[in-house]
PDB file of N, CA and C in Angstrom:
ATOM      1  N   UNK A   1      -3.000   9.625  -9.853  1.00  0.00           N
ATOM      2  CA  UNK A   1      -4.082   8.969  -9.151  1.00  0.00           C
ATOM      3  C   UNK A   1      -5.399   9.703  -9.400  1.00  0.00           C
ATOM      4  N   UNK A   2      -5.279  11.071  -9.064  1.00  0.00           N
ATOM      5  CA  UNK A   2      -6.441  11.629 -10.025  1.00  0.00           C
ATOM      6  C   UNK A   2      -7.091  11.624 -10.915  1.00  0.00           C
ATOM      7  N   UNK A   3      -6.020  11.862 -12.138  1.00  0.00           N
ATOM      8  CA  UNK A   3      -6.592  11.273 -13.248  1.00  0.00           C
ATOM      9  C   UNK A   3      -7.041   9.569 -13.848  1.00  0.00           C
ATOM     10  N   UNK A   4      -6.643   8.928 -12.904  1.00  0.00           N
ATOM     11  CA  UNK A   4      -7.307   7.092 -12.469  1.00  0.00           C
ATOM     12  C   UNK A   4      -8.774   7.437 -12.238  1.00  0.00           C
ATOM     13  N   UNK A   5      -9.028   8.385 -10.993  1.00  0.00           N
ATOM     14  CA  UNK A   5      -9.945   8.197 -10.431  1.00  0.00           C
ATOM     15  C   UNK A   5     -11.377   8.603 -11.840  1.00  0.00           C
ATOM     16  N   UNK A   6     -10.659  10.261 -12.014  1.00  0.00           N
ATOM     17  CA  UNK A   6     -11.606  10.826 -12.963  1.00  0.00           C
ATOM     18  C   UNK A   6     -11.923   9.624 -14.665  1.00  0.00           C
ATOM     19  N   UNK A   7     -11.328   9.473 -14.697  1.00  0.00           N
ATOM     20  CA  UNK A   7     -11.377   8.628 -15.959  1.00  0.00           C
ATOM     21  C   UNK A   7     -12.148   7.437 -15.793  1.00  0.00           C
ATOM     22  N   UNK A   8     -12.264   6.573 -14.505  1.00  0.00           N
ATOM     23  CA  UNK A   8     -12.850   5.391 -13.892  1.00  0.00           C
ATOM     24  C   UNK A   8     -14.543   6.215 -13.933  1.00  0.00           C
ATOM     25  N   UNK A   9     -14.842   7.508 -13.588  1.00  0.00           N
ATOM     26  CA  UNK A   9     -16.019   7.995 -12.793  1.00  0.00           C
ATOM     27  C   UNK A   9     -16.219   8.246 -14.468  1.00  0.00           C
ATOM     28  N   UNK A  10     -15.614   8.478 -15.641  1.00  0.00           N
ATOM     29  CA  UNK A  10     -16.182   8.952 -17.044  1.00  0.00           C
ATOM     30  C   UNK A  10     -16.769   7.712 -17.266  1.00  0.00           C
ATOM     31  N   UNK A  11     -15.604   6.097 -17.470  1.00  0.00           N
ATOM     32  CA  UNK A  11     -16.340   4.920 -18.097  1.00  0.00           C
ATOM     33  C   UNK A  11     -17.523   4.772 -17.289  1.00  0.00           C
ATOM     34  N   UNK A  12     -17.671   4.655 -16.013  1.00  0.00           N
ATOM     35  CA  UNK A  12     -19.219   4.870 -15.097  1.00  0.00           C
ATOM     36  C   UNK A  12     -19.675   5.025 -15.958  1.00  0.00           C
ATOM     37  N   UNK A  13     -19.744   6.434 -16.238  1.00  0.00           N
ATOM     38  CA  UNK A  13     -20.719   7.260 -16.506  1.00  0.00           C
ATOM     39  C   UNK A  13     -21.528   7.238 -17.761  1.00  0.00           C
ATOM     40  N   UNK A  14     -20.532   6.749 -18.390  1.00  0.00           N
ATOM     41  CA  UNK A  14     -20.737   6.130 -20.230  1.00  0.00           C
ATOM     42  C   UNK A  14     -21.735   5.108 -19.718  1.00  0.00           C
ATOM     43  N   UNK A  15     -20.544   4.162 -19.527  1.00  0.00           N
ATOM     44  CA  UNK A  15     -21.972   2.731 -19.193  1.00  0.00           C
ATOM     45  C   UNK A  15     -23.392   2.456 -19.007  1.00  0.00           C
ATOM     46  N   UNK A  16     -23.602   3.692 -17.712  1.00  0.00           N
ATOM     47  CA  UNK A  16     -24.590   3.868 -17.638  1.00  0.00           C
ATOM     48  C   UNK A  16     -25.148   4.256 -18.053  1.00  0.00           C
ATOM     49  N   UNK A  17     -25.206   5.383 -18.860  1.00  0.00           N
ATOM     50  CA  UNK A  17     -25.691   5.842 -20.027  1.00  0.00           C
ATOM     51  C   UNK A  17     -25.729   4.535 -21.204  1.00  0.00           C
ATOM     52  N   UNK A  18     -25.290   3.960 -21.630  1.00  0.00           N
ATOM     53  CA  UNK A  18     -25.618   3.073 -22.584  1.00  0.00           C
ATOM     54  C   UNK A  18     -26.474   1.769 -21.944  1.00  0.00           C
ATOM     55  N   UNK A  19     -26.055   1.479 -21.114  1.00  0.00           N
ATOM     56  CA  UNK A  19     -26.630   0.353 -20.422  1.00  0.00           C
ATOM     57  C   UNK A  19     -28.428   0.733 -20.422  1.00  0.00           C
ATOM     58  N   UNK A  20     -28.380   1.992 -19.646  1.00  0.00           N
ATOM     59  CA  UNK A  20     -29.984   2.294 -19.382  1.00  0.00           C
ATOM     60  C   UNK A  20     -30.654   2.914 -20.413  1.00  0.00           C
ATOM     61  N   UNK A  21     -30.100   2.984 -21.530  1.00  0.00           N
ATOM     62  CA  UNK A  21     -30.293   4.072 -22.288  1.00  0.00           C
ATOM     63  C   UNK A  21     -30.956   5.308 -22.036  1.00  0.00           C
ATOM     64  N   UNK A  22     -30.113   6.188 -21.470  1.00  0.00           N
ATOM     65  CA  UNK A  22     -30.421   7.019 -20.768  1.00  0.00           C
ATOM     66  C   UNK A  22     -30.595   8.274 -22.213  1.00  0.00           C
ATOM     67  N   UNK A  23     -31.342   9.011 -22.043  1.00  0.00           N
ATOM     68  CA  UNK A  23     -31.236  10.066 -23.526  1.00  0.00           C
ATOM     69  C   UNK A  23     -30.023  11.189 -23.039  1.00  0.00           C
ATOM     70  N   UNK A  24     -29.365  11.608 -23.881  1.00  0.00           N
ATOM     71  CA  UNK A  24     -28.322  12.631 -24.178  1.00  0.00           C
ATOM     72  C   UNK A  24     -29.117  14.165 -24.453  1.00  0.00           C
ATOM     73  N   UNK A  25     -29.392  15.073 -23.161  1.00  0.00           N
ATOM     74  CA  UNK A  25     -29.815  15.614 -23.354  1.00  0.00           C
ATOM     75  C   UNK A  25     -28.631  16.935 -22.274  1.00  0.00           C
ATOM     76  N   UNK A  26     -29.609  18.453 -22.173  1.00  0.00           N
ATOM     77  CA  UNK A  26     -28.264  18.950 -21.285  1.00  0.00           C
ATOM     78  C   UNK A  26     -28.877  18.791 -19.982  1.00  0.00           C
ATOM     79  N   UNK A  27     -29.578  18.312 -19.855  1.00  0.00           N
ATOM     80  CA  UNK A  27     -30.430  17.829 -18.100  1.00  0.00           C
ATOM     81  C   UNK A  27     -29.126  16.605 -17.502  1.00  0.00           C
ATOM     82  N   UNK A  28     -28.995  15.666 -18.597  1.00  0.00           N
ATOM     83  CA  UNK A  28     -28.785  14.268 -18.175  1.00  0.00           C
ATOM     84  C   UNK A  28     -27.186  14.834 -17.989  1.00  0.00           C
ATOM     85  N   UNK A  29     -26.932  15.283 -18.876  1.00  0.00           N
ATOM     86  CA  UNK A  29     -24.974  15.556 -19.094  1.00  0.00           C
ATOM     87  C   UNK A  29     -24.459  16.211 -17.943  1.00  0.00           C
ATOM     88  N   UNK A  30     -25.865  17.465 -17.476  1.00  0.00           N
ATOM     89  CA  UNK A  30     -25.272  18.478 -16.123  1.00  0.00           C
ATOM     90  C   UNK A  30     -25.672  17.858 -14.775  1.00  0.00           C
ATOM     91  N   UNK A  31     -26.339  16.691 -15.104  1.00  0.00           N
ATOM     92  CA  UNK A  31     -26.282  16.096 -13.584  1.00  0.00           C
ATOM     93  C   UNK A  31     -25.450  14.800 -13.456  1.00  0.00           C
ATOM     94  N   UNK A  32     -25.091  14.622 -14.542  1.00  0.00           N
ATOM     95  CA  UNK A  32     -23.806  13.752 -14.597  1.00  0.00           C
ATOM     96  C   UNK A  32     -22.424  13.954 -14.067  1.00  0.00           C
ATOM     97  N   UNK A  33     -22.180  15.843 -14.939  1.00  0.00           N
ATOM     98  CA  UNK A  33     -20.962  15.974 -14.661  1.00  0.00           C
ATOM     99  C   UNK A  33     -21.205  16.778 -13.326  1.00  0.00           C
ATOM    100  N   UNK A  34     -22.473  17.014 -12.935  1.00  0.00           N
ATOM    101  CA  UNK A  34     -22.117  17.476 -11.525  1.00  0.00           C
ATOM    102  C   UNK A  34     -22.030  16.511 -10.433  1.00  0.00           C
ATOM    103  N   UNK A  35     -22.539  15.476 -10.460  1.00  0.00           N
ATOM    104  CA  UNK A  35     -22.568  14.195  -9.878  1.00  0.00           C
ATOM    105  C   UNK A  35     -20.941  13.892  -9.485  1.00  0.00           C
ATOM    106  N   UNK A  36     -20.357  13.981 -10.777  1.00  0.00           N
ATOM    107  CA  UNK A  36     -18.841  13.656 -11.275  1.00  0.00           C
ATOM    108  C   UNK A  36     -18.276  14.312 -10.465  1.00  0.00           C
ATOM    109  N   UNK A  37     -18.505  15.755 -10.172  1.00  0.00           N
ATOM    110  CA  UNK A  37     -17.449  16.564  -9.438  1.00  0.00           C
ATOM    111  C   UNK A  37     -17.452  16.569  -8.009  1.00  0.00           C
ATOM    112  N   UNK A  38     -18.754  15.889  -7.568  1.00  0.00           N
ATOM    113  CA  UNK A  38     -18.759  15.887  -6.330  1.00  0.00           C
ATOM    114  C   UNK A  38     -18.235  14.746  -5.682  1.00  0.00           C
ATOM    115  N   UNK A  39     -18.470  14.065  -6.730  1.00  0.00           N
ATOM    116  CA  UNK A  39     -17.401  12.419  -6.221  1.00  0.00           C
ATOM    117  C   UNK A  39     -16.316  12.244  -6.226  1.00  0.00           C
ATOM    118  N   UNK A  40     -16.002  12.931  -7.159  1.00  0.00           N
ATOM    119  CA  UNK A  40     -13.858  12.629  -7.546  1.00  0.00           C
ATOM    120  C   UNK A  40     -13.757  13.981  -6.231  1.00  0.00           C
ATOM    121  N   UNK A  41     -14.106  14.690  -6.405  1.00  0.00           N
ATOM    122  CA  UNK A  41     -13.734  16.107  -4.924  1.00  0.00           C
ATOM    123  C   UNK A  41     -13.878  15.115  -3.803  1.00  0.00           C
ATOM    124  N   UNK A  42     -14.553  14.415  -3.633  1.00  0.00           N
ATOM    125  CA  UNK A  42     -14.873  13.448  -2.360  1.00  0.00           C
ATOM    126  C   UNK A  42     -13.829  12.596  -2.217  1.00  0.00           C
ATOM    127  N   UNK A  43     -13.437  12.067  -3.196  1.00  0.00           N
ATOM    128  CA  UNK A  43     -12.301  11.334  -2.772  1.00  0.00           C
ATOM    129  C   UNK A  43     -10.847  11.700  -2.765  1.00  0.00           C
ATOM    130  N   UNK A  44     -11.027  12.532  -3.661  1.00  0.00           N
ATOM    131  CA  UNK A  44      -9.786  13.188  -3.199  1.00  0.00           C
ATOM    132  C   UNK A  44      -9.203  13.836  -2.040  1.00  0.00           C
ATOM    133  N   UNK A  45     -10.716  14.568  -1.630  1.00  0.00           N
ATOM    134  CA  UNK A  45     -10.260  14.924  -0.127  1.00  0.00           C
ATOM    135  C   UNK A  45     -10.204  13.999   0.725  1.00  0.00           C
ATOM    136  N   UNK A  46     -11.447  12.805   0.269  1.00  0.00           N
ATOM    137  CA  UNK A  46     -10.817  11.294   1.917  1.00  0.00           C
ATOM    138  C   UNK A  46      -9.517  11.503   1.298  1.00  0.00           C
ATOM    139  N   UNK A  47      -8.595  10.922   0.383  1.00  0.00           N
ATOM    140  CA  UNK A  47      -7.138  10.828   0.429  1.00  0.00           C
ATOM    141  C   UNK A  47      -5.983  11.347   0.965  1.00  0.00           C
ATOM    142  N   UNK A  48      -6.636  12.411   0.541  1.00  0.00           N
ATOM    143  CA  UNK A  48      -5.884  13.645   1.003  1.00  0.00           C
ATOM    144  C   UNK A  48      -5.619  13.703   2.451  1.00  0.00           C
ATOM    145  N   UNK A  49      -6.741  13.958   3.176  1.00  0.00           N
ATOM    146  CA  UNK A  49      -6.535  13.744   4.988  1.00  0.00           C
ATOM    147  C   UNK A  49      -6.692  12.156   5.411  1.00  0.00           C
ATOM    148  N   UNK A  50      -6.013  11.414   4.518  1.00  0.00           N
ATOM    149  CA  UNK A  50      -5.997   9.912   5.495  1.00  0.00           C
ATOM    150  C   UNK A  50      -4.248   9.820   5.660  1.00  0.00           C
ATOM    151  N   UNK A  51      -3.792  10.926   6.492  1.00  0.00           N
ATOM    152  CA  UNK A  51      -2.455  10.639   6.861  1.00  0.00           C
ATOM    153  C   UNK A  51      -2.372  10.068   8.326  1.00  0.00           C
ATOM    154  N   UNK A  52      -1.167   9.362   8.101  1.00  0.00           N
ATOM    155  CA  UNK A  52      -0.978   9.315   9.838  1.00  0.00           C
ATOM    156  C   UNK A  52      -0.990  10.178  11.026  1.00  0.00           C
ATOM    157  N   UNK A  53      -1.620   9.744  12.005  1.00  0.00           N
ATOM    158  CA  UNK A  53      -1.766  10.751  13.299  1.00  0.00           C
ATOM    159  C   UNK A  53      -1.722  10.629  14.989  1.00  0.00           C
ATOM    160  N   UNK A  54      -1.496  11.719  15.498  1.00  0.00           N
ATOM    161  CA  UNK A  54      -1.773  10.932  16.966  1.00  0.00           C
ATOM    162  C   UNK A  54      -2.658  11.690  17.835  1.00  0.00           C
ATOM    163  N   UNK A  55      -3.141  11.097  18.743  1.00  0.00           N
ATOM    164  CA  UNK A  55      -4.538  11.936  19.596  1.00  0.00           C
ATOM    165  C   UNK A  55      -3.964  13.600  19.617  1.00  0.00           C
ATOM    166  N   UNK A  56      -2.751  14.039  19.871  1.00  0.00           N
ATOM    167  CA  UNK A  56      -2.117  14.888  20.550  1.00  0.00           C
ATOM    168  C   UNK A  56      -1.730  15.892  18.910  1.00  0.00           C
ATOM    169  N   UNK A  57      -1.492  15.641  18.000  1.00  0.00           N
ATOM    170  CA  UNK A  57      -1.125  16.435  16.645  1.00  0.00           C
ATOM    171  C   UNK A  57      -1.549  15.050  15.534  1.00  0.00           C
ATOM    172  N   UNK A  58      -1.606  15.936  14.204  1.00  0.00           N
ATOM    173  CA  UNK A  58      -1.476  15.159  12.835  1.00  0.00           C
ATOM    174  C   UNK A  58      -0.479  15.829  12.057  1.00  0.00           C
ATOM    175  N   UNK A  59       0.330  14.580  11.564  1.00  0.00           N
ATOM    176  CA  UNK A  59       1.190  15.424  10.908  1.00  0.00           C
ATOM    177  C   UNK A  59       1.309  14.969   9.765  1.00  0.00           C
ATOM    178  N   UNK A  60       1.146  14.989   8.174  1.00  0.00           N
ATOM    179  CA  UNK A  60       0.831  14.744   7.148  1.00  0.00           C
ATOM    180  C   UNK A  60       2.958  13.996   6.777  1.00  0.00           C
ATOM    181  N   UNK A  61       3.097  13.065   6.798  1.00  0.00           N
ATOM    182  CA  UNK A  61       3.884  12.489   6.697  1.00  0.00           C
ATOM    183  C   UNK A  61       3.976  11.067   5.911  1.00  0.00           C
ATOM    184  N   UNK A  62       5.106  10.313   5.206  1.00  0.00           N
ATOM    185  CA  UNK A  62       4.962   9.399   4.441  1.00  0.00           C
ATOM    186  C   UNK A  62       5.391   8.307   5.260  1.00  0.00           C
ATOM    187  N   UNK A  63       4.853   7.294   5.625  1.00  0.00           N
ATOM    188  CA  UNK A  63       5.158   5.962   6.198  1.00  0.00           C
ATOM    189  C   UNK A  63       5.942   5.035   5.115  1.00  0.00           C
ATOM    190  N   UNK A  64       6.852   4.659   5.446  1.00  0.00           N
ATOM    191  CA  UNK A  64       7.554   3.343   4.695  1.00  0.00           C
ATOM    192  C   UNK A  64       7.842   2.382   5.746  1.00  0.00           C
ATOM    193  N   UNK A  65       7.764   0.890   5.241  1.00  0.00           N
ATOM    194  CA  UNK A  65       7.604  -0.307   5.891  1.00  0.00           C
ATOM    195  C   UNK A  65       8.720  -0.552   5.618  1.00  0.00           C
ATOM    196  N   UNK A  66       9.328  -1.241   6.905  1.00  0.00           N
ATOM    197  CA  UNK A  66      10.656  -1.958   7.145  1.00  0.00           C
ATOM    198  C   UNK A  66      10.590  -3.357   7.400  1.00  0.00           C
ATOM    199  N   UNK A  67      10.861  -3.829   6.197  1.00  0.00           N
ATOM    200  CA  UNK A  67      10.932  -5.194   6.066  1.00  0.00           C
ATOM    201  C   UNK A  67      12.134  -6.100   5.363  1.00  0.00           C
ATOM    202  N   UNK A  68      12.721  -6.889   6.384  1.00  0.00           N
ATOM    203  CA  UNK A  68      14.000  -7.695   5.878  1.00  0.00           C
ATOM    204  C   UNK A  68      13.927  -8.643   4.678  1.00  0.00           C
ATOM    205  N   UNK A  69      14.980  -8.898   4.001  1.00  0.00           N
ATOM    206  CA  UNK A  69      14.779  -9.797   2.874  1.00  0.00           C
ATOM    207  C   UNK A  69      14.809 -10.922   3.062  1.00  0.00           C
ATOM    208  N   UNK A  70      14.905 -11.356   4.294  1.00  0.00           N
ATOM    209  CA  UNK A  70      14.830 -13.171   4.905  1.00  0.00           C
ATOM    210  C   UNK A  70      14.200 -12.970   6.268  1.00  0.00           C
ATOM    211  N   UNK A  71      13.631 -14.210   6.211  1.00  0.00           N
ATOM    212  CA  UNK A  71      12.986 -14.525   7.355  1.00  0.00           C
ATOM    213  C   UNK A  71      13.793 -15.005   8.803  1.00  0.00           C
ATOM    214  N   UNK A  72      13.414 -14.422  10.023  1.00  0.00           N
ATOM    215  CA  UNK A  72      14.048 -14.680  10.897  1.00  0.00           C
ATOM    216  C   UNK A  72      13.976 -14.037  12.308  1.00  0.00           C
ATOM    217  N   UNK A  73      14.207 -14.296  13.479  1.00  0.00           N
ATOM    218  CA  UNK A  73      13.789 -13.830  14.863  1.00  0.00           C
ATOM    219  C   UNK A  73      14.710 -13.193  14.957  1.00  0.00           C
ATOM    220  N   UNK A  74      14.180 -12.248  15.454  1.00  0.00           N
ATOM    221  CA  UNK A  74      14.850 -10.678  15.605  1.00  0.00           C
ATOM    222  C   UNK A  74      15.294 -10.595  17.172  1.00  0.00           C
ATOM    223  N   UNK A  75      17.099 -10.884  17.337  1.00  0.00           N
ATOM    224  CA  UNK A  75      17.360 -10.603  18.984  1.00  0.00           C
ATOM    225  C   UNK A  75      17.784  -9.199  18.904  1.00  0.00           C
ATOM    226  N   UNK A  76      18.188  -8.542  18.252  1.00  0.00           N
ATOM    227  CA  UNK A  76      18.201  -6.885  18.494  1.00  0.00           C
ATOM    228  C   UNK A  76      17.820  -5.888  18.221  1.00  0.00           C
ATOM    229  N   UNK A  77      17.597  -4.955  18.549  1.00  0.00           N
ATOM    230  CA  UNK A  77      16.777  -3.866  17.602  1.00  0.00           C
ATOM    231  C   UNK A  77      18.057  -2.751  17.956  1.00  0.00           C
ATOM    232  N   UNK A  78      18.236  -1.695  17.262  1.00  0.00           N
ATOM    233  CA  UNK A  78      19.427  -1.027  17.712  1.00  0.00           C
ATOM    234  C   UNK A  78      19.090   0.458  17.199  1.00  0.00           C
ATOM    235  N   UNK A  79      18.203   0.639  16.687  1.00  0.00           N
ATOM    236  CA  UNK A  79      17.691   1.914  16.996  1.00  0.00           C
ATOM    237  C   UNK A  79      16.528   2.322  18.217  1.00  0.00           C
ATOM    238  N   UNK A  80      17.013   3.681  18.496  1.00  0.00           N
ATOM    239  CA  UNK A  80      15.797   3.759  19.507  1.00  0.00           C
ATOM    240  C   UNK A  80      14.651   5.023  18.721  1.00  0.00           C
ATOM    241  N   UNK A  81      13.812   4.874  19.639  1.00  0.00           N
ATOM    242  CA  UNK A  81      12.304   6.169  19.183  1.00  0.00           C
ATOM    243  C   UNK A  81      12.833   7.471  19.076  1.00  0.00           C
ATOM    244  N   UNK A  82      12.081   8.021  17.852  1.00  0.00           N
ATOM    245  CA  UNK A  82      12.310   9.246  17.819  1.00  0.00           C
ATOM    246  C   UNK A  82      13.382   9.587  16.966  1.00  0.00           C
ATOM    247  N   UNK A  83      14.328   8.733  17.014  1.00  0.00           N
ATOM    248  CA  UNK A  83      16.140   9.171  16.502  1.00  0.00           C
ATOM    249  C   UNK A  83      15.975   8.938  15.192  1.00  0.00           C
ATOM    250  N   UNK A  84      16.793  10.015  13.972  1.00  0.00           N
ATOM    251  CA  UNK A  84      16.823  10.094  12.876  1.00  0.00           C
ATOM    252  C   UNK A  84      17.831   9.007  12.216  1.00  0.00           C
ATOM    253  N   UNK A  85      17.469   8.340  11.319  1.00  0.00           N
ATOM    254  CA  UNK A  85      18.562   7.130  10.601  1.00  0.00           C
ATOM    255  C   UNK A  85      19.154   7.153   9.770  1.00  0.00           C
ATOM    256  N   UNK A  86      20.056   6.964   9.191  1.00  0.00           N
ATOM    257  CA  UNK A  86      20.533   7.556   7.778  1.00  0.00           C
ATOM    258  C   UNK A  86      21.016   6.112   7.158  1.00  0.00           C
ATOM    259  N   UNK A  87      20.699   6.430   6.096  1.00  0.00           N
ATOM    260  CA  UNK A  87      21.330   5.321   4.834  1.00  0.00           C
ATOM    261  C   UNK A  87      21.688   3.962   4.966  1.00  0.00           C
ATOM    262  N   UNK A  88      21.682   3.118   5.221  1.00  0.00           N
ATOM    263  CA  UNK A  88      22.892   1.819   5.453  1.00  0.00           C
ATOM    264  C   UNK A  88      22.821   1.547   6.827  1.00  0.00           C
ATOM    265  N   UNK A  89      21.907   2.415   7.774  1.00  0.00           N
ATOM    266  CA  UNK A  89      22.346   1.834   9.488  1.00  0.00           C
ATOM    267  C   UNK A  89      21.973   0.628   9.750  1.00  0.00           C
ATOM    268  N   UNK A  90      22.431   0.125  10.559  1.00  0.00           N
ATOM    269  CA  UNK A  90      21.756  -1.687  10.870  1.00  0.00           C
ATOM    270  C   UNK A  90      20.474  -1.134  11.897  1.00  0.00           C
ATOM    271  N   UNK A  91      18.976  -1.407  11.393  1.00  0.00           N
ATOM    272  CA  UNK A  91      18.357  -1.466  12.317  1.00  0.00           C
ATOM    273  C   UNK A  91      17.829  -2.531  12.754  1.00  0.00           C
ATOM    274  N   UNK A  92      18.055  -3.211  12.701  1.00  0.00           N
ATOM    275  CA  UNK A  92      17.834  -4.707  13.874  1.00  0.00           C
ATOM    276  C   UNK A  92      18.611  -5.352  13.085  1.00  0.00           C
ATOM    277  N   UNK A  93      18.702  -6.772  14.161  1.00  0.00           N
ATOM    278  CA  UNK A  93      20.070  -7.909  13.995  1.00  0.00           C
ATOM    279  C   UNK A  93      19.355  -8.920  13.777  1.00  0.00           C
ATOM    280  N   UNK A  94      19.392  -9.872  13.148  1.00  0.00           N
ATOM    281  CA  UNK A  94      18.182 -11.625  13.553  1.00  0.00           C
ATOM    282  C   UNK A  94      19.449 -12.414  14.051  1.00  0.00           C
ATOM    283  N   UNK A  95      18.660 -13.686  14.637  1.00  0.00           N
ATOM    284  CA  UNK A  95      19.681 -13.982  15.429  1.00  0.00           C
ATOM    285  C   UNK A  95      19.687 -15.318  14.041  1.00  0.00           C
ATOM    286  N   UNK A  96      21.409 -15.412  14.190  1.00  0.00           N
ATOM    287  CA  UNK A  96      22.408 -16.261  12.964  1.00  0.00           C
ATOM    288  C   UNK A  96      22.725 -17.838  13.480  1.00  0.00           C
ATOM    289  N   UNK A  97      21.811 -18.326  14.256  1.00  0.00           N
ATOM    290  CA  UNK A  97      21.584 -19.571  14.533  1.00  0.00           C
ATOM    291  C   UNK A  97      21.113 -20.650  13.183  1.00  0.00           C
ATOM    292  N   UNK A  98      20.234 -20.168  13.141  1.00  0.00           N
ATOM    293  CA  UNK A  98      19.620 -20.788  11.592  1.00  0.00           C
ATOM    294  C   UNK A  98      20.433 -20.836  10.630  1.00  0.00           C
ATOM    295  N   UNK A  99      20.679 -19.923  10.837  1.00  0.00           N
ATOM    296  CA  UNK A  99      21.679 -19.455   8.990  1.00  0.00           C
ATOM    297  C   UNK A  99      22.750 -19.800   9.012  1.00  0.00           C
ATOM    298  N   UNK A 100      23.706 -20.534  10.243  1.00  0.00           N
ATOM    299  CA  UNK A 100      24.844 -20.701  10.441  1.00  0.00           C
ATOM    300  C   UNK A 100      24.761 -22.279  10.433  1.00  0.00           C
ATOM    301  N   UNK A 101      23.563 -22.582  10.621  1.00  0.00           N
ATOM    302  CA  UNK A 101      23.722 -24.355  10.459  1.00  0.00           C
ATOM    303  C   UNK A 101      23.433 -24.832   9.012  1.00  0.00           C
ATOM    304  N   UNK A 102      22.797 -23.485   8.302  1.00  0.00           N
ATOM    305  CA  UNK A 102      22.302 -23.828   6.956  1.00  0.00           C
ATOM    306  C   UNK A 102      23.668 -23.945   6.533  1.00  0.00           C
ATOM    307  N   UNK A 103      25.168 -22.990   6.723  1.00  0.00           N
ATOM    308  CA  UNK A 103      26.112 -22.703   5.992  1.00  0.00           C
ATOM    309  C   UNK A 103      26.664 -23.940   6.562  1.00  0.00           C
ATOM    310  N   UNK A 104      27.197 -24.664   7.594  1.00  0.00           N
ATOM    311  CA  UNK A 104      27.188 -25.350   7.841  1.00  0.00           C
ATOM    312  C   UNK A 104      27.135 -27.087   7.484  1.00  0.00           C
ATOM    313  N   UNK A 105      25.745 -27.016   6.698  1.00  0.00           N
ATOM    314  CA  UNK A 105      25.517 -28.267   6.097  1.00  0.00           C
ATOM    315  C   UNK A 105      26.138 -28.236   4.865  1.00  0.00           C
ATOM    316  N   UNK A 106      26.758 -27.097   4.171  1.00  0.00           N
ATOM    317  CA  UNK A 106      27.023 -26.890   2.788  1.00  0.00           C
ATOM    318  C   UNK A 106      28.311 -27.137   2.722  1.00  0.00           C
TER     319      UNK A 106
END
């Protein structure tokens, strides 16, 4: 992702230079690449501290989204807060009304 960012802030930097025709001198190059370093450092650090948090601690952690492969109303949930999950657990149930009339018609 770094090297995305830095490489995106070089074509910039070209462009503009050709676009405005800017002259190639060591004035133009050292306020370029200092320009450069202060921006890619800038974003790297927003990135860097945009982790999840709560009023009370931050704790630099990876979020993954839990999302089922079919659509459907959810009558159970069967994990509770806090508790660690492992591999394969059922965490919620949808309710098999739908899906049982679909099998049903077949």
């Amino acid at each position: 992702m770094d090297l995305l960012i830095v490489l995106t802030y070089v074509a910039f930097a070209w462009a503009i230079f050709k676009i405005f025709r800017i002259p190639v001198n060591q004035w133009t190059l050292a306020t370029a690449a200092l320009g450069g370093v202060f921006i890619v450092a800038g974003l790297i650090l927003l990135m860097n501290y945009n982790h999840p948090y709560t009023f009370t601690a931050q704790k630099a952690v990876i979020s993954i989204p839990v999302t089922p492969q079919v659509t459907g109303i959810v009558s159970e949930v069967t994990d509770k807060n806090n508790q660690l999950i492992k591999k394969g657990e059922v965490l919620f149930k949808l309710d098999p009304v739908r899906y049982q009339a679909r099998v049903d018609r077949l």
